[in-house]
C-alpha atoms as a PDB file:
ATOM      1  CA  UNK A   1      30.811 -46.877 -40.950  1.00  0.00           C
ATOM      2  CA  UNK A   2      28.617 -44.081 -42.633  1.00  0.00           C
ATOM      3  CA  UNK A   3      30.755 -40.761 -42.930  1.00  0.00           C
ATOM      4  CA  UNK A   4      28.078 -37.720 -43.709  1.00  0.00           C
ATOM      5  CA  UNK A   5      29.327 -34.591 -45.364  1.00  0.00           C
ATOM      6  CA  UNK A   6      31.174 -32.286 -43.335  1.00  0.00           C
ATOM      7  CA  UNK A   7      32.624 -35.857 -41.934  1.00  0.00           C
ATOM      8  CA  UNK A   8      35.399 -37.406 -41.546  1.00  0.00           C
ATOM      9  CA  UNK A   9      37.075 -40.930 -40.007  1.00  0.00           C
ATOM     10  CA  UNK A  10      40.610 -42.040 -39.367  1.00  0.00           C
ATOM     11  CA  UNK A  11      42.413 -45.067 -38.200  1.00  0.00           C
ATOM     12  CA  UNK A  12      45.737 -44.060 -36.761  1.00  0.00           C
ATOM     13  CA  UNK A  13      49.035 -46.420 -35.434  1.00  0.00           C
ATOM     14  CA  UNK A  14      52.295 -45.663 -34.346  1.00  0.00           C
ATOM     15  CA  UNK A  15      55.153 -47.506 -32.850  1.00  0.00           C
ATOM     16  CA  UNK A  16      58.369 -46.787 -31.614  1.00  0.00           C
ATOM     17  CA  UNK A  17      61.596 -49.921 -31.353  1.00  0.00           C
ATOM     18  CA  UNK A  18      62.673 -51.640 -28.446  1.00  0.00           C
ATOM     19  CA  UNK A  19      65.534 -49.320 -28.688  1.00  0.00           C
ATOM     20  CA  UNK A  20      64.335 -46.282 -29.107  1.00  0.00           C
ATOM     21  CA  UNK A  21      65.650 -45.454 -32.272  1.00  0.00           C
ATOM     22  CA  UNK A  22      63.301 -45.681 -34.637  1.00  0.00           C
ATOM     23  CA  UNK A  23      59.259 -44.727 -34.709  1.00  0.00           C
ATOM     24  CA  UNK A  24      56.601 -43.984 -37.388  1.00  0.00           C
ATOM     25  CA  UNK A  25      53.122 -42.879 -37.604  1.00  0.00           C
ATOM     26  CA  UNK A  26      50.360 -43.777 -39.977  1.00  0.00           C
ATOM     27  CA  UNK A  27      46.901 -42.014 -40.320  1.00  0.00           C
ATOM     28  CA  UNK A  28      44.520 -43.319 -43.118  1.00  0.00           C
ATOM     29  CA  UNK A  29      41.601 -40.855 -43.481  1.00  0.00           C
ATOM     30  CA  UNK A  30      38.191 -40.881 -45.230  1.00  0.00           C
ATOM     31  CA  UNK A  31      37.055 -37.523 -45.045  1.00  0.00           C
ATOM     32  CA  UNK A  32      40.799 -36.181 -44.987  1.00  0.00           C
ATOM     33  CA  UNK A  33      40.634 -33.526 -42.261  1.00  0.00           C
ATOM     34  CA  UNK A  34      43.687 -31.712 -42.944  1.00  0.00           C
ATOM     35  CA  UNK A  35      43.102 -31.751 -46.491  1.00  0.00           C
ATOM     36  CA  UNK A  36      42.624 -28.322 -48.277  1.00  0.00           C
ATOM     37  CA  UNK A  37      40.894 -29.828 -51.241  1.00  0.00           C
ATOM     38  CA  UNK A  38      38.520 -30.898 -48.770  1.00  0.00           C
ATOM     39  CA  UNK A  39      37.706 -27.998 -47.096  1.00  0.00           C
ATOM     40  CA  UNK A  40      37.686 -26.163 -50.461  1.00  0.00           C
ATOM     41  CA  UNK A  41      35.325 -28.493 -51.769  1.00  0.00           C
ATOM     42  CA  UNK A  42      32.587 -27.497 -49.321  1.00  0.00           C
ATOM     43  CA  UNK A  43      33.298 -30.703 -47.710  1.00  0.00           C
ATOM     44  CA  UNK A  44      30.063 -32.587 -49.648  1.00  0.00           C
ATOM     45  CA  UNK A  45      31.676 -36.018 -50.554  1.00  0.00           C
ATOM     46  CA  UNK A  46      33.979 -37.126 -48.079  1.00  0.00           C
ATOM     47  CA  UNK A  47      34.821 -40.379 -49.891  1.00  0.00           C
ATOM     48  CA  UNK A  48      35.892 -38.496 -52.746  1.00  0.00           C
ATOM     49  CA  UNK A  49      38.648 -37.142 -50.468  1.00  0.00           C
ATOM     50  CA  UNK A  50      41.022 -39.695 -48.488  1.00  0.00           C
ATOM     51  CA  UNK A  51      44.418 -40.136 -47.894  1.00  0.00           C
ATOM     52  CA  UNK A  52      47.200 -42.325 -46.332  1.00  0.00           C
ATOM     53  CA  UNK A  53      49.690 -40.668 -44.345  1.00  0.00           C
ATOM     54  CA  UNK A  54      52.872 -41.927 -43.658  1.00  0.00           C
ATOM     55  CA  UNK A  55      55.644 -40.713 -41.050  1.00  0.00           C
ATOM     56  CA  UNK A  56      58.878 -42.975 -40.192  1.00  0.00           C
ATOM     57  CA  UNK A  57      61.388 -41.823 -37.964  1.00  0.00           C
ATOM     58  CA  UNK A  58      64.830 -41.970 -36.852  1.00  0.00           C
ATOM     59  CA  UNK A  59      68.082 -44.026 -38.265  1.00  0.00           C
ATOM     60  CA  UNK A  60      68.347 -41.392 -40.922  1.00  0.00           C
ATOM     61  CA  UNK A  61      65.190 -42.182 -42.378  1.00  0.00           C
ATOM     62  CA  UNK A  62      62.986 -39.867 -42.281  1.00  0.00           C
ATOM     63  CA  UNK A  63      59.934 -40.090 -44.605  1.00  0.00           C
ATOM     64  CA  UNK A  64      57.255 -38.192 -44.862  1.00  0.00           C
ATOM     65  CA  UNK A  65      54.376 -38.839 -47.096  1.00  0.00           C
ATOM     66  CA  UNK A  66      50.741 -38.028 -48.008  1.00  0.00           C
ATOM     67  CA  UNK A  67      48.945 -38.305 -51.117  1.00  0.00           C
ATOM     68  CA  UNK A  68      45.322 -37.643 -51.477  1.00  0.00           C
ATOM     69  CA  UNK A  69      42.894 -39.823 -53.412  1.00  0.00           C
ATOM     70  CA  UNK A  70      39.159 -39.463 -55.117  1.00  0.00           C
ATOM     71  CA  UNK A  71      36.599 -41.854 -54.534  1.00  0.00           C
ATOM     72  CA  UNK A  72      37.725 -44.316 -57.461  1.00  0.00           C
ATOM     73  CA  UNK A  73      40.906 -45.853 -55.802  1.00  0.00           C
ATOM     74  CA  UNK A  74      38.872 -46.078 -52.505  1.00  0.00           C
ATOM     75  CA  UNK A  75      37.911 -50.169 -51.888  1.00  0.00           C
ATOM     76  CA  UNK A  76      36.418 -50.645 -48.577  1.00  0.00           C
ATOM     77  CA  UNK A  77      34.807 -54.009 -46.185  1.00  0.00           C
ATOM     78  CA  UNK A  78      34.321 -55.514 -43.295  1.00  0.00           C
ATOM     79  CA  UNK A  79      37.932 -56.381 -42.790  1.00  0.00           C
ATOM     80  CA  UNK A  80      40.008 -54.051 -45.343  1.00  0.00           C
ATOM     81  CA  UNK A  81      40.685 -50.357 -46.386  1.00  0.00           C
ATOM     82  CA  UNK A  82      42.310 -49.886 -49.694  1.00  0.00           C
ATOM     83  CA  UNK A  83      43.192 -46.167 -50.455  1.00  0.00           C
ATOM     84  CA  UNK A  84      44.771 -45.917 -54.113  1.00  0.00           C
ATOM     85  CA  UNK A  85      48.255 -48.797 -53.601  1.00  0.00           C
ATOM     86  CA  UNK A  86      48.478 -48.921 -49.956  1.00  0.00           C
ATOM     87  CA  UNK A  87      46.047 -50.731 -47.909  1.00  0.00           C
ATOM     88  CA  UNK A  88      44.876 -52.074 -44.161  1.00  0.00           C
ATOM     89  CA  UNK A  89      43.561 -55.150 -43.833  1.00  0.00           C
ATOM     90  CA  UNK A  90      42.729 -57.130 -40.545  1.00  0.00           C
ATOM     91  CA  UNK A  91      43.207 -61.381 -40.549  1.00  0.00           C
ATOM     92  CA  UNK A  92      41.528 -62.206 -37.324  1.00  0.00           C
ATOM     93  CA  UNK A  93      44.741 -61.370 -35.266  1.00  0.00           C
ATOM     94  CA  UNK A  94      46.946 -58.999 -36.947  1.00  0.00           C
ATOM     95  CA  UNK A  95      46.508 -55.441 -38.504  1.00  0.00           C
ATOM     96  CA  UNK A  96      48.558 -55.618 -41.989  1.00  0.00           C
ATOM     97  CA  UNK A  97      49.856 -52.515 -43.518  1.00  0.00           C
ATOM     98  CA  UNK A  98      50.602 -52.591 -47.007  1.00  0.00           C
ATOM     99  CA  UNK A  99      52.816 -49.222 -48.103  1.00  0.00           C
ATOM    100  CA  UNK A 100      53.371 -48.284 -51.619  1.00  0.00           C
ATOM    101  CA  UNK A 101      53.741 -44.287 -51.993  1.00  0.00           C
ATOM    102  CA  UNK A 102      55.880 -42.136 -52.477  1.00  0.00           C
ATOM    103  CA  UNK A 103      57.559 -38.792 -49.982  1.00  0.00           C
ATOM    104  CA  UNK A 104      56.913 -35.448 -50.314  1.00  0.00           C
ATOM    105  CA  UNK A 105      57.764 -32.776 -51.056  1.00  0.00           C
ATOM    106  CA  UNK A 106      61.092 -35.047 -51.955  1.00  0.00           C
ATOM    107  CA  UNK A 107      59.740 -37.659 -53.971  1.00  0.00           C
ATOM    108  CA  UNK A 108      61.231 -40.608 -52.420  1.00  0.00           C
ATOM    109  CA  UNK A 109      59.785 -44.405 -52.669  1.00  0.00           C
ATOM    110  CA  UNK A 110      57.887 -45.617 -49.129  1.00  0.00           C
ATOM    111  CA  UNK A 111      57.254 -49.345 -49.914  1.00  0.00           C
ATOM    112  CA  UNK A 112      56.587 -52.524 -47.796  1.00  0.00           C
ATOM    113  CA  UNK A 113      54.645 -54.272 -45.363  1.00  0.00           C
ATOM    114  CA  UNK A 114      53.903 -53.407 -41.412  1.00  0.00           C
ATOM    115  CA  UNK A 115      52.391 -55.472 -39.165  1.00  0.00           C
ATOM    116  CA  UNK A 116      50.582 -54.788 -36.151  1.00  0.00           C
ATOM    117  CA  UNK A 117      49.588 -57.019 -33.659  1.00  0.00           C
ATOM    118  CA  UNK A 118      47.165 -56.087 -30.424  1.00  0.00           C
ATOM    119  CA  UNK A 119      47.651 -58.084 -27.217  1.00  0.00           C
ATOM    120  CA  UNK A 120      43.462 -56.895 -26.752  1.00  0.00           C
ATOM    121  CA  UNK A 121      40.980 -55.414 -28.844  1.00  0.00           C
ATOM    122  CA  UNK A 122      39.306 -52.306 -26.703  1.00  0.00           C
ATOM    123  CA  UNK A 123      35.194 -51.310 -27.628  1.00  0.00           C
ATOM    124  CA  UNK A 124      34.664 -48.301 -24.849  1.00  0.00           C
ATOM    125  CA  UNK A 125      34.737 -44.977 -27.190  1.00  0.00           C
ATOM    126  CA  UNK A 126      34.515 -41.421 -25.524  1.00  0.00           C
ATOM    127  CA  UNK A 127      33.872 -38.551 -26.744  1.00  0.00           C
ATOM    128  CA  UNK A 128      36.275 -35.466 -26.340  1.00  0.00           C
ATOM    129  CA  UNK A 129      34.079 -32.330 -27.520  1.00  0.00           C
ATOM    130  CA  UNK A 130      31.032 -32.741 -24.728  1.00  0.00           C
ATOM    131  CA  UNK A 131      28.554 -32.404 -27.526  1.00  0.00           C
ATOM    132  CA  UNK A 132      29.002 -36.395 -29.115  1.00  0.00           C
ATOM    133  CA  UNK A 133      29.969 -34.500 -32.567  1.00  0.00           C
ATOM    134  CA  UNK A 134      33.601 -36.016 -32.216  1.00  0.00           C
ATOM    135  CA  UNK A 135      34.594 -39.588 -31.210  1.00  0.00           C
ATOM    136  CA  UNK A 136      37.795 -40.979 -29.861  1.00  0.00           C
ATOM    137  CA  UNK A 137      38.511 -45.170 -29.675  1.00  0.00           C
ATOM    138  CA  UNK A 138      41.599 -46.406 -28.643  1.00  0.00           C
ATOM    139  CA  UNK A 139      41.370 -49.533 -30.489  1.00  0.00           C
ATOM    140  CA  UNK A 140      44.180 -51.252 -29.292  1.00  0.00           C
ATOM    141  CA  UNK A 141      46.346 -49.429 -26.588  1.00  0.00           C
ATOM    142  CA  UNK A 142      49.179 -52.048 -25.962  1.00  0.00           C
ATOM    143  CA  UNK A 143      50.376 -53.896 -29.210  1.00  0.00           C
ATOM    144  CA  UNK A 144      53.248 -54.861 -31.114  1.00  0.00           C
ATOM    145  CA  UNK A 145      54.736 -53.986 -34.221  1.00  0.00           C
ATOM    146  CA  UNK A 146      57.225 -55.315 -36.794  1.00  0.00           C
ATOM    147  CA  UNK A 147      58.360 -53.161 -39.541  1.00  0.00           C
ATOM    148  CA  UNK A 148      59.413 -55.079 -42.825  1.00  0.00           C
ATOM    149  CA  UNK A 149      60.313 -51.932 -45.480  1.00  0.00           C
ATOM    150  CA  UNK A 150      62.192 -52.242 -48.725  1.00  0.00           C
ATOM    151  CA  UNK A 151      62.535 -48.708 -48.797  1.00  0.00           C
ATOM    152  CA  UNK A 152      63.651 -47.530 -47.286  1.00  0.00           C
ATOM    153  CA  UNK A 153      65.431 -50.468 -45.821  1.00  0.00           C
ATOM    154  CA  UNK A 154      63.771 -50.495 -42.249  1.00  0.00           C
ATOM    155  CA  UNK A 155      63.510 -53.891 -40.258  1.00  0.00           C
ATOM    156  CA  UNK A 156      62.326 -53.462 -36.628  1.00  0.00           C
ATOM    157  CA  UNK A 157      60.262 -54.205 -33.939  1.00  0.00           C
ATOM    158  CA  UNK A 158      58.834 -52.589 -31.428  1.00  0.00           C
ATOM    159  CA  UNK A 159      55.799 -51.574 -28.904  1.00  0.00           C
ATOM    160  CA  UNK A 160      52.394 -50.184 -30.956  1.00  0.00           C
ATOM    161  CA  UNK A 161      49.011 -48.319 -30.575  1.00  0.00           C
ATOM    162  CA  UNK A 162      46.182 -48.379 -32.304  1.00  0.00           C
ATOM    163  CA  UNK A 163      43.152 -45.807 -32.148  1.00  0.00           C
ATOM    164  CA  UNK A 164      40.196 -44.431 -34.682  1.00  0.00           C
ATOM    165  CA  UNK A 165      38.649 -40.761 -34.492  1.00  0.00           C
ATOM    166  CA  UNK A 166      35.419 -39.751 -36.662  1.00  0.00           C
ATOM    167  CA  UNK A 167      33.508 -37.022 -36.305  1.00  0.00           C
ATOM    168  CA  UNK A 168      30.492 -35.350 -38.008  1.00  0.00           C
ATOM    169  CA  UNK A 169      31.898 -31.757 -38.250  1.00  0.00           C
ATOM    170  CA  UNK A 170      35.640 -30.484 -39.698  1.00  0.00           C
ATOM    171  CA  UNK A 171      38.204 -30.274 -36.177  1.00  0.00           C
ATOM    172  CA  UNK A 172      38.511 -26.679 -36.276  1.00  0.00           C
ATOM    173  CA  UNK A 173      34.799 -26.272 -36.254  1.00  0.00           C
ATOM    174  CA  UNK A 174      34.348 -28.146 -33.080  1.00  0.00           C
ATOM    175  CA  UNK A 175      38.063 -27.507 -31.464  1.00  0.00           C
ATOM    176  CA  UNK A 176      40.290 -24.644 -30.650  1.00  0.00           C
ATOM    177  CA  UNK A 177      43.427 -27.241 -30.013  1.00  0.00           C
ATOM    178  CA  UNK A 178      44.074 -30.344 -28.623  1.00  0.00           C
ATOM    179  CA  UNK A 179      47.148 -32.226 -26.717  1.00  0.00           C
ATOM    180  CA  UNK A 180      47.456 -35.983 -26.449  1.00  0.00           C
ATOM    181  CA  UNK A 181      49.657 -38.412 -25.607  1.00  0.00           C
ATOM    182  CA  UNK A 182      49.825 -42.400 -25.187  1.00  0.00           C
ATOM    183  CA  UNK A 183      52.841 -44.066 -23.791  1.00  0.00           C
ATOM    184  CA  UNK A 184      53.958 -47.668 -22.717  1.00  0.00           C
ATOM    185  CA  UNK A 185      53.550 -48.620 -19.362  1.00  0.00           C
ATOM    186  CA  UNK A 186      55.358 -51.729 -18.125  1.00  0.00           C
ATOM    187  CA  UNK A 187      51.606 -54.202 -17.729  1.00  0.00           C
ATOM    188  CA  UNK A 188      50.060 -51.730 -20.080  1.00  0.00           C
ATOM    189  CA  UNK A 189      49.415 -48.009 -21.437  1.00  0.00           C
ATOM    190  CA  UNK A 190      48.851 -44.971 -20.222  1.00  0.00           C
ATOM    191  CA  UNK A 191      46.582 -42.416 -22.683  1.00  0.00           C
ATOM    192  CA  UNK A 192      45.903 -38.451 -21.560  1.00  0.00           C
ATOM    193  CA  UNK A 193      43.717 -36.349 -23.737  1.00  0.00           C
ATOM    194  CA  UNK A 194      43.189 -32.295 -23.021  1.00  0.00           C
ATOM    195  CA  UNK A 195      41.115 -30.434 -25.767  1.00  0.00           C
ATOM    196  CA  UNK A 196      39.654 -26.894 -25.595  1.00  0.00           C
ATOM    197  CA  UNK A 197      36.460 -26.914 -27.914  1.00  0.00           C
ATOM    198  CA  UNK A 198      35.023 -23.913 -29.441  1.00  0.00           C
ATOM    199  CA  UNK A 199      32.980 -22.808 -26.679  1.00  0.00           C
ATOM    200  CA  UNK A 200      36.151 -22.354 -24.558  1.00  0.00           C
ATOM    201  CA  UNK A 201      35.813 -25.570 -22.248  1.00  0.00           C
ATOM    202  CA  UNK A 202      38.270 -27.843 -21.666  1.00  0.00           C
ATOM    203  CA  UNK A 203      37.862 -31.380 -21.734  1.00  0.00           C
ATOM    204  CA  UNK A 204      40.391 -33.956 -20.084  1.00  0.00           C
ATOM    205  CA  UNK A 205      40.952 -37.658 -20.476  1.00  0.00           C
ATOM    206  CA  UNK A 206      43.583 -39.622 -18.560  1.00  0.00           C
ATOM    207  CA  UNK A 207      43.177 -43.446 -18.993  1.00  0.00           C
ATOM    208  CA  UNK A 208      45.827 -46.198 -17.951  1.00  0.00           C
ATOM    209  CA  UNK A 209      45.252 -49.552 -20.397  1.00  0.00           C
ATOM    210  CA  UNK A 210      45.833 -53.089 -19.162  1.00  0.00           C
ATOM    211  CA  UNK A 211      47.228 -55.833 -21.326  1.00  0.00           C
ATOM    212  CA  UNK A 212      43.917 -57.475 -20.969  1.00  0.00           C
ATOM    213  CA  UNK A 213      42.307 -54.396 -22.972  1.00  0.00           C
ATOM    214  CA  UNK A 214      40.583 -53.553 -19.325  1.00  0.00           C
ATOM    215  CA  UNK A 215      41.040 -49.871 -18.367  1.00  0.00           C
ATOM    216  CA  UNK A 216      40.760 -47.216 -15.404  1.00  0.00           C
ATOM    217  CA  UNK A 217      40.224 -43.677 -15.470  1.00  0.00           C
ATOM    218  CA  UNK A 218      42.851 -42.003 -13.270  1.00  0.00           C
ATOM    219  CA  UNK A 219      42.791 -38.516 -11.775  1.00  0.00           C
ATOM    220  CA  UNK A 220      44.554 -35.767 -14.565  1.00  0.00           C
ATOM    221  CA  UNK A 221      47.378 -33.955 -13.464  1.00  0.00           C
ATOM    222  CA  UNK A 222      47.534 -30.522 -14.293  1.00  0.00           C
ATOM    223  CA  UNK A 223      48.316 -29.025 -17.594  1.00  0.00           C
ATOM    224  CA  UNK A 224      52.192 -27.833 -18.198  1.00  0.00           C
ATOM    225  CA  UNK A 225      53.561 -25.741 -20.664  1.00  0.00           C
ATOM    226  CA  UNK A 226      56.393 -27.274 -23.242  1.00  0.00           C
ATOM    227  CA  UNK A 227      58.444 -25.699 -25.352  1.00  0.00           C
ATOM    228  CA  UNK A 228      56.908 -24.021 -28.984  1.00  0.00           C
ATOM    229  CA  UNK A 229      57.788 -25.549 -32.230  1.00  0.00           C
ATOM    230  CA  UNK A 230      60.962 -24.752 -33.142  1.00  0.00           C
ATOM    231  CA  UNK A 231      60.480 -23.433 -36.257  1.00  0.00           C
ATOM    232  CA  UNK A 232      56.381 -22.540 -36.893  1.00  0.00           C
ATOM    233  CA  UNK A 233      56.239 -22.038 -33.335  1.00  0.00           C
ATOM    234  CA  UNK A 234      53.238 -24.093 -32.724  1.00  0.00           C
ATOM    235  CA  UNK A 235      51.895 -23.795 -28.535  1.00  0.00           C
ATOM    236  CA  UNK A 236      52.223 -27.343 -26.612  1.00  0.00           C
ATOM    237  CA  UNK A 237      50.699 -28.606 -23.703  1.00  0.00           C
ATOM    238  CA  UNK A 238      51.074 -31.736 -21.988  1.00  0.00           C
ATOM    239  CA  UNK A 239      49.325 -33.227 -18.370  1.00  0.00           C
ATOM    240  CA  UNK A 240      51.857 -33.898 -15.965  1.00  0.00           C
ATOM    241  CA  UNK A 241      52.307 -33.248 -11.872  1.00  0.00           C
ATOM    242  CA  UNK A 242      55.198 -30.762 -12.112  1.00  0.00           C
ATOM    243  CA  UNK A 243      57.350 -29.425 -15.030  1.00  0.00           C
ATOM    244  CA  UNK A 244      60.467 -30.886 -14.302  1.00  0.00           C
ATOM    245  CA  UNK A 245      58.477 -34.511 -15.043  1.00  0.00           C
ATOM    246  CA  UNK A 246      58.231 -34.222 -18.420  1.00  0.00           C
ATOM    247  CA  UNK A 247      60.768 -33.260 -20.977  1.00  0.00           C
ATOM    248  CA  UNK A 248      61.070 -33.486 -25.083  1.00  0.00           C
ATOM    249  CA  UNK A 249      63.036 -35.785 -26.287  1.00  0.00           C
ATOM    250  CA  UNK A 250      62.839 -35.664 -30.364  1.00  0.00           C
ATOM    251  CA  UNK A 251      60.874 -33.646 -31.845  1.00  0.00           C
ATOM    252  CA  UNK A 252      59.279 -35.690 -34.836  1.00  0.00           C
ATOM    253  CA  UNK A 253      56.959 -33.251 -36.802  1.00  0.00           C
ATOM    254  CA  UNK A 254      57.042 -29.491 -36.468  1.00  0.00           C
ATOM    255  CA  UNK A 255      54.786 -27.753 -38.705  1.00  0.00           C
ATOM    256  CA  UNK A 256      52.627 -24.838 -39.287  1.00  0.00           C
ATOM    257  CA  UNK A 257      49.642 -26.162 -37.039  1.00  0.00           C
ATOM    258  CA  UNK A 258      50.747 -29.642 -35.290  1.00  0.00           C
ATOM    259  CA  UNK A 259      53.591 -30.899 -33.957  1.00  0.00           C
ATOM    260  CA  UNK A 260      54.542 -34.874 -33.161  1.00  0.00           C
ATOM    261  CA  UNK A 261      57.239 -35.888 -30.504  1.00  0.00           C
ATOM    262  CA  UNK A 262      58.887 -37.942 -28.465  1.00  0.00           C
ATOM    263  CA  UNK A 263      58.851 -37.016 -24.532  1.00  0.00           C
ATOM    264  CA  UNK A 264      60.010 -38.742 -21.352  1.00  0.00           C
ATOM    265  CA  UNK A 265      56.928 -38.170 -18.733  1.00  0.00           C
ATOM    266  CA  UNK A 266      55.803 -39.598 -15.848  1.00  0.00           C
ATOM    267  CA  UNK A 267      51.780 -41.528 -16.053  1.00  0.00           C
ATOM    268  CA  UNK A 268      50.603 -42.461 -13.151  1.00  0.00           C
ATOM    269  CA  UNK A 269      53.627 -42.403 -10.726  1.00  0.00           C
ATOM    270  CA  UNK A 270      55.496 -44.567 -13.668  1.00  0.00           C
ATOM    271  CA  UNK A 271      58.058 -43.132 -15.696  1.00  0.00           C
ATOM    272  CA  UNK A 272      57.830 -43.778 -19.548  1.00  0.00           C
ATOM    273  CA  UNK A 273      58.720 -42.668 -23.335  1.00  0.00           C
ATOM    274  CA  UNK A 274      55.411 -41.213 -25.087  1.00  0.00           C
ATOM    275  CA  UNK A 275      54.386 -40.031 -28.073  1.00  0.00           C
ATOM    276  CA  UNK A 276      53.025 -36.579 -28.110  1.00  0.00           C
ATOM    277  CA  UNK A 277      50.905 -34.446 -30.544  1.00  0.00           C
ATOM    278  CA  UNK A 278      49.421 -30.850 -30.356  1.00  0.00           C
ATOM    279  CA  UNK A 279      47.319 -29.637 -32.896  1.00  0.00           C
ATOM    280  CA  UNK A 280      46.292 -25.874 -33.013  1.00  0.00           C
ATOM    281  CA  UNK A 281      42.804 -25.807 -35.049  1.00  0.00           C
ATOM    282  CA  UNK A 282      43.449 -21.828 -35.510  1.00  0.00           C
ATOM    283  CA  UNK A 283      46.413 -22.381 -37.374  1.00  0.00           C
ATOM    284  CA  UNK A 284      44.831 -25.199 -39.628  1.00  0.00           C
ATOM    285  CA  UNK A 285      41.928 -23.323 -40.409  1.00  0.00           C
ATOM    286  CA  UNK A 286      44.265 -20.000 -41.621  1.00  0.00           C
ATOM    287  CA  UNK A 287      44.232 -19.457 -45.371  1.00  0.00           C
ATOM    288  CA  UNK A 288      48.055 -19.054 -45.454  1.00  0.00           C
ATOM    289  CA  UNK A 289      48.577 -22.527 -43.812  1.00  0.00           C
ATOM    290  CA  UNK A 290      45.594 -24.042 -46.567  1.00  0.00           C
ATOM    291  CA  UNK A 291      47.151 -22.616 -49.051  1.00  0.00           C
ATOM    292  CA  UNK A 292      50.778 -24.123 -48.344  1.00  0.00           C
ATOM    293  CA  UNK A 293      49.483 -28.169 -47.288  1.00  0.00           C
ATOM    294  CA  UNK A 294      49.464 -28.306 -51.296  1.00  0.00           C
ATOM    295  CA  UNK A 295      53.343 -28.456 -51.751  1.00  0.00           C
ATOM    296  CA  UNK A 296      53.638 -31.376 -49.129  1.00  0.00           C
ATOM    297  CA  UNK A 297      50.042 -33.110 -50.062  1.00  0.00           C
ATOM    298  CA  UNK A 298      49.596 -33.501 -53.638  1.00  0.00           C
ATOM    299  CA  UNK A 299      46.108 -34.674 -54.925  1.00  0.00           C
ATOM    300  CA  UNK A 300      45.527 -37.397 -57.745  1.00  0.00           C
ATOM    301  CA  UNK A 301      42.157 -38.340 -58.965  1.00  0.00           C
ATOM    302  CA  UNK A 302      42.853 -42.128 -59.106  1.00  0.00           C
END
């Protein structure tokens, strides 16, 4: 994959246990989009700017962790991404995710192995802007996961998604906000997208995954307000029939422009645990929220 300047790609998984316990996130990103370096840079050499972002939850083990790399500890082929000590690489059947970084803004070790295995590989993208500047995969929908982490000490399995974005413009240039939300279905999974782009339209996704990797579009409920961020008070949004079928039940991530969580919803007449994100491109885009990613996103040349 060619990224251009102004660019950007990601590959992103996440996974929560069979018992609901535990979770985590991972983003690796070439053309880091919620980097400030980047956007300071004039955004001219997106290789020089990538990043592996970690997120494990639950168990009292929170971890939070993103360290941003130059173009010298990035090692890239047909069937591996190495950014700085952490890597992906792809065997034929089974994502493997090497971890070796370290939390921020505690410094605390995040070191081990993840593996992620899709029950079907998916190659329908879409594009969620209307204008084919920003592109949306879900890679593999319905997967599983097993979590093998010397630290901290995390060993669990559980249901997994897969999905890559790229794009050929920075987010807040093309979007206003977005909402999303995947969740496990009993045969399958259940994906709804709702993003407001720049020129004030809306654009709506609701998709409903197969084992097989086959897929349906199904008709999008309406859009219902949740509760703000606690704390930076960030809007979210989810699609659902009424309000009283979808509630939050952990929040994950609550920061100055996104927040991650855990709701109970309803897709498609089924009821199910998803993961949720909202992302407010205003807020992002705000020199007071540039100039605090620093403190929790360090840089290092190598």
């Amino acid at each position: 994959m060619t990224i251009p300047p102004q660019g950007y790609a990601w590959w992103y998984i996440d996974a929560i246990s069979d018992d609901g316990t535990h979770g985590f996130s991972i983003i690796a990103m070439i053309g880091s989009v919620f980097s400030p370096y980047y956007a300071w840079s004039g955004r001219h050499d997106p290789l020089n700017h990538h990043a592996f972002n970690v997120g494990l939850y639950g168990g009292g083990k929170k971890r939070w962790t993103m360290t941003e790399r130059g173009r010298n500890a990035l090692h890239r082929d047909a069937h591996s991404l190495q950014m700085g000590p952490s890597s992906l690489s792809w065997d034929g059947d089974t994502l493997i995710i090497t971890i070796d970084e370290w939390a921020n803004p505690l410094p605390r070790r995040v070191r081990g192995t993840i593996r992620v295995t899709p029950s079907a590989i998916t190659q329908k993208s879409h594009v969620i802007d209307g204008h084919g500047r920003h592109i949306w995969q879900p890679i593999a929908p319905v997967g599983r996961a097993e979590v093998r982490l010397d630290s901290p000490d995390l060993n669990w399995n559980g249901e997994a998604y897969l999905d890559s974005n790229w794009g050929t413009e920075p987010l807040e240039t093309g979007f206003k906000n977005w909402d999303w939300s995947r969740a496990a279905l009993k045969d399958g999974a259940g994906i709804f997208y709702d993003s407001t782009t720049r020129d004030g339209k809306n654009h709506r996704l609701a998709l409903r995954y197969e084992s097989d990797g086959s897929f349906r579009e199904v008709p999008a409920p309406p859009r219902q307000t949740l509760s703000k961020g606690p704390i930076w008070r960030v809007p979210r949004y989810t699609l659902a029939e009424t309000p009283d079928t979808v509630t939050t039940e952990r929040m994950l991530e609550d920061t100055p422009f996104y927040t991650r969580s855990h709701i109970q919803t309803v897709f498609d007449g089924e009821p199910a645990r998803a993961v949720h994100e909202s992302l407010d491109c205003d807020r992002y885009a705000s020199t007071w929220v540039r100039c605090l990613l620093p403190f929790k996103m360090p840089r290092r040349s190598g």
